[in-house]
Protein backbone atom coordinates (compact mmCIF):
# COMPACT_ATOMS: atom_id res chain seq x y z
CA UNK A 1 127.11 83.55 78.44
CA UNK A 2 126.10 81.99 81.99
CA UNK A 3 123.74 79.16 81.89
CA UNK A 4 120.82 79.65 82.97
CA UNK A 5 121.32 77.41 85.59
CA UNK A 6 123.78 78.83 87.15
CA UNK A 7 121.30 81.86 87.48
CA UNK A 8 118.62 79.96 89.72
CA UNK A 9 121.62 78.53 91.58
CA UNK A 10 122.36 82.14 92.70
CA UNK A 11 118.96 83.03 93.20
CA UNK A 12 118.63 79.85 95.74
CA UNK A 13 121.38 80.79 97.29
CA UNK A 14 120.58 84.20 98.27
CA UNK A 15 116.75 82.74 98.76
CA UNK A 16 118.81 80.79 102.03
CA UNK A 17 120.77 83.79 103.08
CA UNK A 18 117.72 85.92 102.97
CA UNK A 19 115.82 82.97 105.47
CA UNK A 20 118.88 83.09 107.46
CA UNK A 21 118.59 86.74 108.47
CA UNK A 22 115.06 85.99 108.97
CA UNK A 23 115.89 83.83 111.67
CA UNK A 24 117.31 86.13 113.83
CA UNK A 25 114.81 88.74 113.55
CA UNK A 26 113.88 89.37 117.06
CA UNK A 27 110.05 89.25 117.84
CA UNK A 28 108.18 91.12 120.31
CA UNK A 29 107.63 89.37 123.87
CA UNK A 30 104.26 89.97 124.30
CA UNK A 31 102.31 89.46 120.99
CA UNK A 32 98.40 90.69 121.05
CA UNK A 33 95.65 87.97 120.01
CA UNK A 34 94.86 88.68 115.89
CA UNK A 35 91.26 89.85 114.79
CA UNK A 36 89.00 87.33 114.04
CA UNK A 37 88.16 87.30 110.86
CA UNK A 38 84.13 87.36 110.38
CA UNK A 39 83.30 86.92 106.67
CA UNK A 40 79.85 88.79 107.71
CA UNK A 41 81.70 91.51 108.93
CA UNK A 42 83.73 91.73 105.57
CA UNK A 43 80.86 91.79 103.62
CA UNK A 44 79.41 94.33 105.65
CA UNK A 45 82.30 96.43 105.55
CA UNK A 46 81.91 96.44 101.81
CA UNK A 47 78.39 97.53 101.74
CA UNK A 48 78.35 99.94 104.39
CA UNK A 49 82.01 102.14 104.28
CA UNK A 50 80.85 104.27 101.25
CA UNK A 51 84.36 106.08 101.05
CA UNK A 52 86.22 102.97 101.39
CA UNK A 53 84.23 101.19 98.58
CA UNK A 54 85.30 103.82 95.90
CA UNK A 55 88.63 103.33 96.76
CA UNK A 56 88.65 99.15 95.97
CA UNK A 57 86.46 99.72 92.86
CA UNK A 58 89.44 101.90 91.23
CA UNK A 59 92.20 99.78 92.53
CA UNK A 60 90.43 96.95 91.26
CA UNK A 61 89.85 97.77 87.92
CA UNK A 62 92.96 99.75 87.60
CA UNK A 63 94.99 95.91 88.89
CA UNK A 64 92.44 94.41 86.34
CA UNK A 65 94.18 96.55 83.27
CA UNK A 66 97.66 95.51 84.82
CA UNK A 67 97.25 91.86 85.12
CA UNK A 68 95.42 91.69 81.48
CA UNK A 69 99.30 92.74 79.62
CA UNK A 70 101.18 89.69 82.54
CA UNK A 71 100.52 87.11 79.42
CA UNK A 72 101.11 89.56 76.78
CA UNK A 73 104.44 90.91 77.49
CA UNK A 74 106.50 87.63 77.06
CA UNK A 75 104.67 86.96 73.53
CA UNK A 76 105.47 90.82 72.35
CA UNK A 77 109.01 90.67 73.38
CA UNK A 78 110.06 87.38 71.69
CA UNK A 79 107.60 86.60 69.01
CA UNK A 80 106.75 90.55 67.54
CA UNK A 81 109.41 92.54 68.83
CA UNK A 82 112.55 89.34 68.48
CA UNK A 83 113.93 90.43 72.07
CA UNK A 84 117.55 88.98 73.02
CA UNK A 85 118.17 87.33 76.29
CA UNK A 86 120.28 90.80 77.11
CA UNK A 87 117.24 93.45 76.21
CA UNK A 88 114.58 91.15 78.64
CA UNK A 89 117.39 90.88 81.22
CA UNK A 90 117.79 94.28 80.59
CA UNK A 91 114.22 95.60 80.90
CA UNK A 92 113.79 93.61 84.24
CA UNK A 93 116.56 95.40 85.71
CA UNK A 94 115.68 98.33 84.89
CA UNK A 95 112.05 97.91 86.31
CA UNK A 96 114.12 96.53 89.16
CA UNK A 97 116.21 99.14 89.66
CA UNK A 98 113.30 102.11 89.32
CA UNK A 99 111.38 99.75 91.93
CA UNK A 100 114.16 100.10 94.53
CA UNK A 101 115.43 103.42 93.85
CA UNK A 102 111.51 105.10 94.26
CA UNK A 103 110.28 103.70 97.36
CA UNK A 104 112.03 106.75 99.39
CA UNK A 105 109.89 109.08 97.20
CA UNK A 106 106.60 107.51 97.56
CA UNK A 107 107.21 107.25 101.23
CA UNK A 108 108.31 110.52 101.28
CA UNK A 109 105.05 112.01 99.53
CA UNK A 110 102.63 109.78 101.10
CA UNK A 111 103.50 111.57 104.75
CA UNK A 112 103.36 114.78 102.45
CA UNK A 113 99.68 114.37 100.59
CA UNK A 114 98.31 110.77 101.91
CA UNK A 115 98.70 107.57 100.54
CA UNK A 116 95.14 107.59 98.60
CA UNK A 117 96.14 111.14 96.96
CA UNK A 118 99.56 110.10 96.04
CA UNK A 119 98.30 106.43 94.56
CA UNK A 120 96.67 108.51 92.27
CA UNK A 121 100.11 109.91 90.86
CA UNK A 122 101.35 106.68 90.99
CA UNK A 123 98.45 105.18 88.90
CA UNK A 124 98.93 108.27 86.13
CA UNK A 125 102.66 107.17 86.01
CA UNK A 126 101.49 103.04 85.50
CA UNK A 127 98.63 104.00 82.81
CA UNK A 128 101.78 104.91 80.43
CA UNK A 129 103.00 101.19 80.71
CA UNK A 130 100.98 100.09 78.24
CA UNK A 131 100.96 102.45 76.31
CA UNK A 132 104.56 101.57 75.81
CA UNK A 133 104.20 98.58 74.74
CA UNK A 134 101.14 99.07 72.34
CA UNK A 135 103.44 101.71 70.22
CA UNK A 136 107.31 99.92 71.02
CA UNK A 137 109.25 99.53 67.87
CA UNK A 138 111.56 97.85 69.05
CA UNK A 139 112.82 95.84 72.00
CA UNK A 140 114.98 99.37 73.07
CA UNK A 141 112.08 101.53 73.55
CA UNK A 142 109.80 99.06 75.81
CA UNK A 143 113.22 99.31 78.48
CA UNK A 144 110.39 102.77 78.74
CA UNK A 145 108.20 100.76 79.99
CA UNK A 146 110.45 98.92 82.75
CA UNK A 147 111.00 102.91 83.71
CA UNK A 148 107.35 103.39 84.20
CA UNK A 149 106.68 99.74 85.88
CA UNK A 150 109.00 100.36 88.06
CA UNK A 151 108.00 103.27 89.44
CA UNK A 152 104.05 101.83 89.70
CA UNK A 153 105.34 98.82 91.80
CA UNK A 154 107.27 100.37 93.91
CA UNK A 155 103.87 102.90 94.45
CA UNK A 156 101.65 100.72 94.69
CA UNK A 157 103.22 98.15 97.50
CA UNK A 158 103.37 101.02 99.67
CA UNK A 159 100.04 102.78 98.89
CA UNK A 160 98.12 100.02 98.91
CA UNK A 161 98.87 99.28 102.40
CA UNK A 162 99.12 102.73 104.04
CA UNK A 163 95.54 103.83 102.38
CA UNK A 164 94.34 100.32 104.00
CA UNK A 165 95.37 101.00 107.40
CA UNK A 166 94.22 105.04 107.14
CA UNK A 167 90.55 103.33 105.78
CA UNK A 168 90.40 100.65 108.51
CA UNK A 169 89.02 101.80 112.09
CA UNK A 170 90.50 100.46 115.03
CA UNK A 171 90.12 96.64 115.58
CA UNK A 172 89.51 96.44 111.78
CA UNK A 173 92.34 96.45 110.12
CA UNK A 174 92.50 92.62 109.17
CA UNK A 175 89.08 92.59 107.78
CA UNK A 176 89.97 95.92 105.44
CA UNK A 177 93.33 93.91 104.43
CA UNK A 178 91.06 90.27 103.81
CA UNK A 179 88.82 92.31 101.69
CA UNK A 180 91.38 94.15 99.32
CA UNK A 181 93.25 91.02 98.87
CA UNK A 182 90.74 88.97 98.41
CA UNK A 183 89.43 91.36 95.04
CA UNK A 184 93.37 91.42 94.24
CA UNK A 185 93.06 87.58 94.32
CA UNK A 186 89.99 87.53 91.77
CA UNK A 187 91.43 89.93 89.57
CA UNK A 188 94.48 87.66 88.88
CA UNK A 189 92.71 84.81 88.98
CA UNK A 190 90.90 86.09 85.71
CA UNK A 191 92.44 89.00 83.81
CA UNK A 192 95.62 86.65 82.72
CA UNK A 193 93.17 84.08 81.35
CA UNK A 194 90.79 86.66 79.65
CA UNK A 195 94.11 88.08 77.53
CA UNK A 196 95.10 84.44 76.93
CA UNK A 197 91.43 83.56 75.33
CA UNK A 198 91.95 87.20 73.26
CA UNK A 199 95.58 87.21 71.82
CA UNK A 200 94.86 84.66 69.10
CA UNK A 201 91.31 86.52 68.25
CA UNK A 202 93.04 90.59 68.35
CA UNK A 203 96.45 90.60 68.33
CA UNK A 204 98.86 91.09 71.22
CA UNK A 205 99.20 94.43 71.23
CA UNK A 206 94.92 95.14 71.17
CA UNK A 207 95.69 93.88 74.24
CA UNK A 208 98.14 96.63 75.55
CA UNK A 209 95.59 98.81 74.04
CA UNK A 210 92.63 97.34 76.18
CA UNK A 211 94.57 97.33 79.27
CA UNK A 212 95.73 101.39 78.56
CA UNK A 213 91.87 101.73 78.52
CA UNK A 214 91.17 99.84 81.77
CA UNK A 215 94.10 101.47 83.44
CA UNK A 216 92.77 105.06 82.68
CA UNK A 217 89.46 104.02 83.52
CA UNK A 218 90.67 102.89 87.26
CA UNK A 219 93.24 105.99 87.26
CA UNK A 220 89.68 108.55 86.80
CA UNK A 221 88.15 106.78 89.19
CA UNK A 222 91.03 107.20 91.50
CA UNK A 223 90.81 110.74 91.08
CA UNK A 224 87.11 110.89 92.37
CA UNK A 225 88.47 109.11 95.26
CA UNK A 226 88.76 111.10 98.22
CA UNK A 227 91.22 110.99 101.31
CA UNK A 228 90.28 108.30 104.70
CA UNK A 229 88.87 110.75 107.55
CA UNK A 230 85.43 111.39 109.16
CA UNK A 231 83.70 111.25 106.03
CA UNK A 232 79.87 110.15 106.01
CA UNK A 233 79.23 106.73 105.85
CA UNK A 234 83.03 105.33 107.20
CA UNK A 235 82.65 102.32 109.30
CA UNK A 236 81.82 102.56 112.87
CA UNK A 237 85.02 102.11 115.27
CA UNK A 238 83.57 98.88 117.02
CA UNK A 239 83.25 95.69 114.78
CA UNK A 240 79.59 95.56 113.31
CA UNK A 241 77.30 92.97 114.18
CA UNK A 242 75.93 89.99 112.40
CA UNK A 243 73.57 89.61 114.41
């Protein structure tokens, strides 16, 4: 068996080469000035794009669901389900693996049907992730669940971003992007701890169950959500003002 050592000594390695190639990236000559980011204008943004605002509510509480199981897998796999090194190394390879191999497909049906139409395939495929877990046996069956995660990530990273920019009028974008992450910041910043405080009180896998519920709720609301164009109440082109 390798040490684990060795293992982060491979992972540094490549972490060098990676920052290497990054080097020589070649950047544009002329770069334009960034947005300046008005918290005012974020806010407003919030209140005022009504078919934006659906959109973060379901992401949010969909992300909410995922980041309540990030505490709970660990415990399932090695104090209920007795995991060996070879079935977790074996489950993150496989989400690994579904990750890389799906991006080409999401890309592929986000020209076809949008990016806010296709996250909501992508969040129907996530909601089983959970579920997974909550009803695995066995350490053999949750490698189901890597299947499923997989997929979801790979989804979501480019959804996410592509609904964003198709949301965000000209001269916007920055402000769209500094308000999604910012409720993607606040949903990790609390979820995690919430499942930590529950585990002893419900069990681990209550709390695959709770996050299956969460996850469908955000994955309905997704479906109510409808595609970025010139729908009533989008942000104006020009930046608002605070005045």
């Amino acid at each position: 068996m390798v040490p684990f050592q060795w293992v982060f000594a491979a992972a540094g390695i490549l972490g060098m080469a990676s920052a290497l190639v990054f080097s020589r990236v070649r950047t544009p000559d002329t770069i334009e000035a960034p947005e300046h980011i008005n918290p005012a204008v974020t806010w407003r943004i919030l209140r005022t794009d009504t078919a934006f605002r659906p959109f973060l509510l379901a992401f949010f509480v969909y992300g909410f669901g995922g980041w309540l199981i990030s505490p709970a897998v660990p415990i399932l796999l090695v104090d209920d389900l007795r995991a060996t090194n070879f079935q977790v190394g074996l489950l993150g390879a496989v989400t690994s693996a579904l990750w890389m191999l799906s991006f080409y497909s999401w890309g592929k049906m986000i020209d076809q049907r949008t990016a806010t139409n296709t996250t909501k395939v992508v969040f129907a495929i996530g909601t089983l992730t959970p579920v997974v877990y909550f009803f695995s046996p066995n350490a053999w069956v949750v490698q189901l669940a890597g299947i499923s995660d997989g997929l979801t990530s790979a989804g979501i990273d480019l959804g996410w971003l592509a609904a964003v920019l198709h949301y965000a009028p000209p001269g916007q974008v920055l402000h769209y992007v500094t308000l999604f992450n910012t409720l993607v910041g606040l949903r990790a910043a609390t979820a995690p701890f919430i499942a930590g405080a529950l585990i002893p009180s419900i069990g681990v896998r209550w709390i695959f169950a709770a996050a299956a519920v969460v996850q469908l709720t955000g994955m309905l609301l997704m479906r109510r959500v409808s595609a970025p164009g010139l729908a009533e109440g989008a942000a104006p082109s020009d930046p608002p003002s605070t005045a």
